[in-house]
C-alpha atoms as a PDB file:
ATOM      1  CA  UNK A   1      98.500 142.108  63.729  1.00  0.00           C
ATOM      2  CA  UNK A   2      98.463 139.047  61.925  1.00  0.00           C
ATOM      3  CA  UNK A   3      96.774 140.289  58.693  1.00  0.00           C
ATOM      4  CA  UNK A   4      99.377 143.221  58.695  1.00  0.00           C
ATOM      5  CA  UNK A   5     102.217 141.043  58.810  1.00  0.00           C
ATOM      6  CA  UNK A   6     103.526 142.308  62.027  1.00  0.00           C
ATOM      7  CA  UNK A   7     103.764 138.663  63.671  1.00  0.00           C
ATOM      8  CA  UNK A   8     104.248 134.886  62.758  1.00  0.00           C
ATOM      9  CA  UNK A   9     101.280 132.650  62.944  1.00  0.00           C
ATOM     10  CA  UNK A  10     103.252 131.587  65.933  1.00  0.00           C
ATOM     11  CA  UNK A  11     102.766 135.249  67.388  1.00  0.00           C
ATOM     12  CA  UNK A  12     106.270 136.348  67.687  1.00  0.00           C
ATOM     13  CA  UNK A  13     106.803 139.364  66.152  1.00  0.00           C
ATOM     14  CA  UNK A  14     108.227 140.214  63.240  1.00  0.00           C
ATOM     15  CA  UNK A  15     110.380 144.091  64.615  1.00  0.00           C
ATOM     16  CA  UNK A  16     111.983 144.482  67.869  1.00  0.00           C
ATOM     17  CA  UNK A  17     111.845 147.197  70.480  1.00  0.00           C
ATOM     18  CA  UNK A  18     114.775 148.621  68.831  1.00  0.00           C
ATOM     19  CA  UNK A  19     112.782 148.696  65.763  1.00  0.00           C
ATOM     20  CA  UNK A  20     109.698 150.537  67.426  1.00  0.00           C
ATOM     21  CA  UNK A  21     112.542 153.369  68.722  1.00  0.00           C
ATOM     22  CA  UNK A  22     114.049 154.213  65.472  1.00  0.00           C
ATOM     23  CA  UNK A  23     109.964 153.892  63.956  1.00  0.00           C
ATOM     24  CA  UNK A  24     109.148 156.332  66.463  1.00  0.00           C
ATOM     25  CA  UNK A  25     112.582 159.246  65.999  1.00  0.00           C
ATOM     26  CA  UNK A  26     111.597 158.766  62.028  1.00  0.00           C
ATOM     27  CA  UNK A  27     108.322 159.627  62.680  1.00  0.00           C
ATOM     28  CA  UNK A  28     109.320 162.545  65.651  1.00  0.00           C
ATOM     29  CA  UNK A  29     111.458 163.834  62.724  1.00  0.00           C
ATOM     30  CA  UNK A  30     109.357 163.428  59.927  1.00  0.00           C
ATOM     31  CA  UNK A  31     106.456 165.946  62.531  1.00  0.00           C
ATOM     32  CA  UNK A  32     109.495 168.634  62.371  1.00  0.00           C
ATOM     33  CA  UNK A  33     111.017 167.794  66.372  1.00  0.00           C
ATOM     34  CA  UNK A  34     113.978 169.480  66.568  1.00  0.00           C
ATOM     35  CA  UNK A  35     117.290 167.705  67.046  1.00  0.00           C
ATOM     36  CA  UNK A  36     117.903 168.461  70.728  1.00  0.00           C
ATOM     37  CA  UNK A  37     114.232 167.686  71.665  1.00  0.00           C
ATOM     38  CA  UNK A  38     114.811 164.137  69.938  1.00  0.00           C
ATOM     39  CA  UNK A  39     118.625 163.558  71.562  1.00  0.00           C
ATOM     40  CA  UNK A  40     116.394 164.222  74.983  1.00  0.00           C
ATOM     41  CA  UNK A  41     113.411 161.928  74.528  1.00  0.00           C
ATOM     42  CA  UNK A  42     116.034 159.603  73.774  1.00  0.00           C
ATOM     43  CA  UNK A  43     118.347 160.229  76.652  1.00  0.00           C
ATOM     44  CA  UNK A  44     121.198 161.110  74.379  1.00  0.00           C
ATOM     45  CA  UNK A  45     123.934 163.127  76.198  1.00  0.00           C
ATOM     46  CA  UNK A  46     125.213 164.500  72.903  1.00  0.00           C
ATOM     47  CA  UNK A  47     123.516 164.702  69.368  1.00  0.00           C
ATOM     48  CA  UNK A  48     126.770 162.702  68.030  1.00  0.00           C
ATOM     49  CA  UNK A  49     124.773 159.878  69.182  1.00  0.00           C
ATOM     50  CA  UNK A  50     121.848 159.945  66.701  1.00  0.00           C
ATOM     51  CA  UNK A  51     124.075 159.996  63.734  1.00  0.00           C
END
């Protein structure tokens, strides 16, 4: 993880959980998930949300 960049030579990293959620509804998006399957793995009550 070092060589990548993803952490300090200290080993704290360099993204946040929040970081790793948005990463991972680009990517769900990006694979062609639909909207309302996102808002749910999300625990959205309302697509508004993910705006």
């Amino acid at each position: 993880m070092a060589s990548a960049g993803l952490i300090t030579e200290d080993i704290k990293p360099h993204f946040s959980s929040h970081t790793l959620r948005h990463t991972a509804v680009s990517l769900w998006i990006e694979m062609g998930l639909q909207p309302a399957c996102v808002q749910k793995l999300l625990g959205h009550a309302s697509l508004r949300m993910m705006v």
